[in-house]
Protein backbone atom coordinates (compact mmCIF):
# COMPACT_ATOMS: atom_id res chain seq x y z
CA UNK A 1 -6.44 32.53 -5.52
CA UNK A 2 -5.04 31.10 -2.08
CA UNK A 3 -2.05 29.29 -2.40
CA UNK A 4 -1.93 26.81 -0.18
CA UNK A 5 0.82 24.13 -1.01
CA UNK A 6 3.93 24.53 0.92
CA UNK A 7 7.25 24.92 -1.51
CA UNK A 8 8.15 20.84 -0.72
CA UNK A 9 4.57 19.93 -1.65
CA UNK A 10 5.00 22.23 -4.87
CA UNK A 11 7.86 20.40 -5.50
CA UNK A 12 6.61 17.01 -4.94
CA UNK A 13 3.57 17.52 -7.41
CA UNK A 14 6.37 18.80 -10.05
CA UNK A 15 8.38 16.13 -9.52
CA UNK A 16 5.10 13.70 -9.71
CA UNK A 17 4.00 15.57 -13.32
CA UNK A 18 8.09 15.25 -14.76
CA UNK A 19 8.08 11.63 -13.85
CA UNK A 20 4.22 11.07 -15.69
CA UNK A 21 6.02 12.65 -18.79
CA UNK A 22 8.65 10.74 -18.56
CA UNK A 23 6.77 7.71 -18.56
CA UNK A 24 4.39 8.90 -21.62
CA UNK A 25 7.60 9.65 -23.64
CA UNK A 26 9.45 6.41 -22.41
CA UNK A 27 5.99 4.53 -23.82
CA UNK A 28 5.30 6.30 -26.76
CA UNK A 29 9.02 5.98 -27.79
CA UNK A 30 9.12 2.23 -27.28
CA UNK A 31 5.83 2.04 -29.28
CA UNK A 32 7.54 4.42 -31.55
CA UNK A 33 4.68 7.02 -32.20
CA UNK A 34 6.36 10.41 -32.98
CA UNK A 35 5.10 13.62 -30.49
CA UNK A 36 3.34 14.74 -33.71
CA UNK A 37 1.28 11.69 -34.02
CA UNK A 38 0.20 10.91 -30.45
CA UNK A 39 -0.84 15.29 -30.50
CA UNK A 40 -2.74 14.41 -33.76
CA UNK A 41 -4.77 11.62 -31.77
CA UNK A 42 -5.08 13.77 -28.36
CA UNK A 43 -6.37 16.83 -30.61
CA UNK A 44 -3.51 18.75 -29.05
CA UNK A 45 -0.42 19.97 -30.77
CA UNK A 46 3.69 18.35 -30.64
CA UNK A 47 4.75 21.19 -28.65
CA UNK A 48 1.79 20.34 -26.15
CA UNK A 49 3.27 16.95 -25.97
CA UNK A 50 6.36 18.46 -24.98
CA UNK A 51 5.53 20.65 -22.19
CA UNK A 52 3.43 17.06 -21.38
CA UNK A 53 6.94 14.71 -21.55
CA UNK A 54 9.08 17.38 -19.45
CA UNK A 55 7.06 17.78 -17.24
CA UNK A 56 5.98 21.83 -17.81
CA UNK A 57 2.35 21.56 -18.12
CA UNK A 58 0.52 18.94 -16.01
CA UNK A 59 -1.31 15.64 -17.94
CA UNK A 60 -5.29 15.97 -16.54
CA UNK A 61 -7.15 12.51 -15.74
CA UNK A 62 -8.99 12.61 -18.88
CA UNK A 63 -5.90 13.52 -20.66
CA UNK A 64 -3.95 10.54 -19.12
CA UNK A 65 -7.07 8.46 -19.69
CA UNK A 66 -6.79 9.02 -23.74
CA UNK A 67 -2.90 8.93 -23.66
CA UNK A 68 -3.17 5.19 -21.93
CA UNK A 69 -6.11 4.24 -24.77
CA UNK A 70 -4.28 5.53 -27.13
CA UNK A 71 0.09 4.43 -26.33
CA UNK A 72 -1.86 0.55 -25.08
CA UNK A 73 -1.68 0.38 -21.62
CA UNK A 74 -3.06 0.62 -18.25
CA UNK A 75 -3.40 4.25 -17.21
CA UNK A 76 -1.81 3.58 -13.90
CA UNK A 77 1.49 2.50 -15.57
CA UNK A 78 2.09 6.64 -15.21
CA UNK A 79 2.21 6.82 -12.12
CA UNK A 80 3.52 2.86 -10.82
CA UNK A 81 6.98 3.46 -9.30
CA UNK A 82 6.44 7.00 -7.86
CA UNK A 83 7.04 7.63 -4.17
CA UNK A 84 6.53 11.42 -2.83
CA UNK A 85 10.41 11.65 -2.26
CA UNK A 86 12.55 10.29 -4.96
CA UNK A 87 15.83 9.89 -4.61
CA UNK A 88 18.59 11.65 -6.14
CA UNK A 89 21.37 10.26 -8.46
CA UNK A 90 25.05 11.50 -7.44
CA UNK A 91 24.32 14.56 -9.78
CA UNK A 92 21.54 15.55 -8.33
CA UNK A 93 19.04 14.42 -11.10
CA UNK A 94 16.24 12.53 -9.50
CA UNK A 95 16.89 8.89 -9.90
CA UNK A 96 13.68 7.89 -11.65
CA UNK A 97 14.13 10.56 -14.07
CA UNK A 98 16.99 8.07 -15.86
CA UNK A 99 15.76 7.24 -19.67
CA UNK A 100 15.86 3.71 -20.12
CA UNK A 101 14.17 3.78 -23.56
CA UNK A 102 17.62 4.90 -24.95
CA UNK A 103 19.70 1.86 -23.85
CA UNK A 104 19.47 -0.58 -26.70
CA UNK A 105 18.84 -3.55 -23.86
CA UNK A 106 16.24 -1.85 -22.41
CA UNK A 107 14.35 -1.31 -25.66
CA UNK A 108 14.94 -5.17 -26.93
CA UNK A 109 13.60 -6.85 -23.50
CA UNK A 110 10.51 -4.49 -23.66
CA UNK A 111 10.12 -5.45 -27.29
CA UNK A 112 10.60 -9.38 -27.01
CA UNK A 113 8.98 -9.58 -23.51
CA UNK A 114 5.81 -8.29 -25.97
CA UNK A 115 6.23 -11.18 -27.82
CA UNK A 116 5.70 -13.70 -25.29
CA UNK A 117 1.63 -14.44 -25.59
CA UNK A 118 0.99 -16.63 -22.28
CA UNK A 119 0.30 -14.29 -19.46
CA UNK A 120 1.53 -16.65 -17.05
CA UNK A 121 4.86 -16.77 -18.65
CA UNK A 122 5.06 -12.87 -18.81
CA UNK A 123 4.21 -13.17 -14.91
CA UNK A 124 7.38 -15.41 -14.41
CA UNK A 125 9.47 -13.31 -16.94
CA UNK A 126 8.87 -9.68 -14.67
CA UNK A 127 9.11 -12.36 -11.66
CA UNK A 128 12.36 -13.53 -12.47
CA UNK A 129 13.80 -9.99 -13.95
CA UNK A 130 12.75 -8.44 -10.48
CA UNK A 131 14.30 -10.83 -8.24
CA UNK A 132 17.67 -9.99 -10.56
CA UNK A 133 17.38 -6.22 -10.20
CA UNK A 134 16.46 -6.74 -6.04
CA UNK A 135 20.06 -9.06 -5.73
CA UNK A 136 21.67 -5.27 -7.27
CA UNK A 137 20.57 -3.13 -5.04
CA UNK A 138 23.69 -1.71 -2.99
């Protein structure tokens, strides 16, 4: 086999499959579904899952397709944020890599934005939390 991706493309596409894990575990934590469970429903094991959330082994469309079905959401919420060269925090972890699901805020506005049941009002919500998180940026 040729190999024909340059090391900064081979990086890129890692980089792309750690931050589509880290999207399927921030989801499937927030729904709270255990790594054993969501494997059970993907016919594919916890470890599986694993490799899937860090990033290891790569998530195919069809894969990514049942995961969305299965955690409730759009299948392009795994990918929506990404850019081909993420930044970097001060440590040299890449920035999008940060775990929101673990801060206790994070976790309650996901769970009481789910509440809300007009979609218009949801639209304003994310309107009005974006405009917030734009007036922070350094």
């Amino acid at each position: 086999m040729i190999d024909y991706l340059t090391s900064k493309e081979k990086a890129i596409h890692n980089n792309l499959d750690a931050y589509i894990g880290n999207r399927v575990k921030n989801r499937r934590t927030l729904l709270g579904i255990s790594q054993e469970r969501l494997g059970s429903y993907l016919g594919v094991s916890f470890q599986q899952i694993q490799k899937y959330e860090k990033g290891i082994n790569r998530i195919s469309a069809s894969s990514l397709y049942n995961i969305s079905n299965v955690l409730s959401i759009d299948w392009s919420y795994f990918v929506e944020g990404y850019t081909s060269a993420p930044t970097l925090n001060e440590d040299g972890s890449l920035a999008y890599e940060v775990d929101h699901i673990k801060k206790g805020d994070a976790a309650d506005l996901l769970n009481f934005y789910g509440k809300i049941s007009d979609p218009q009002l949801r639209r304003r919500v994310i309107d009005i939390v974006k405009a917030i998180a734009d007036t922070q940026r350094p």
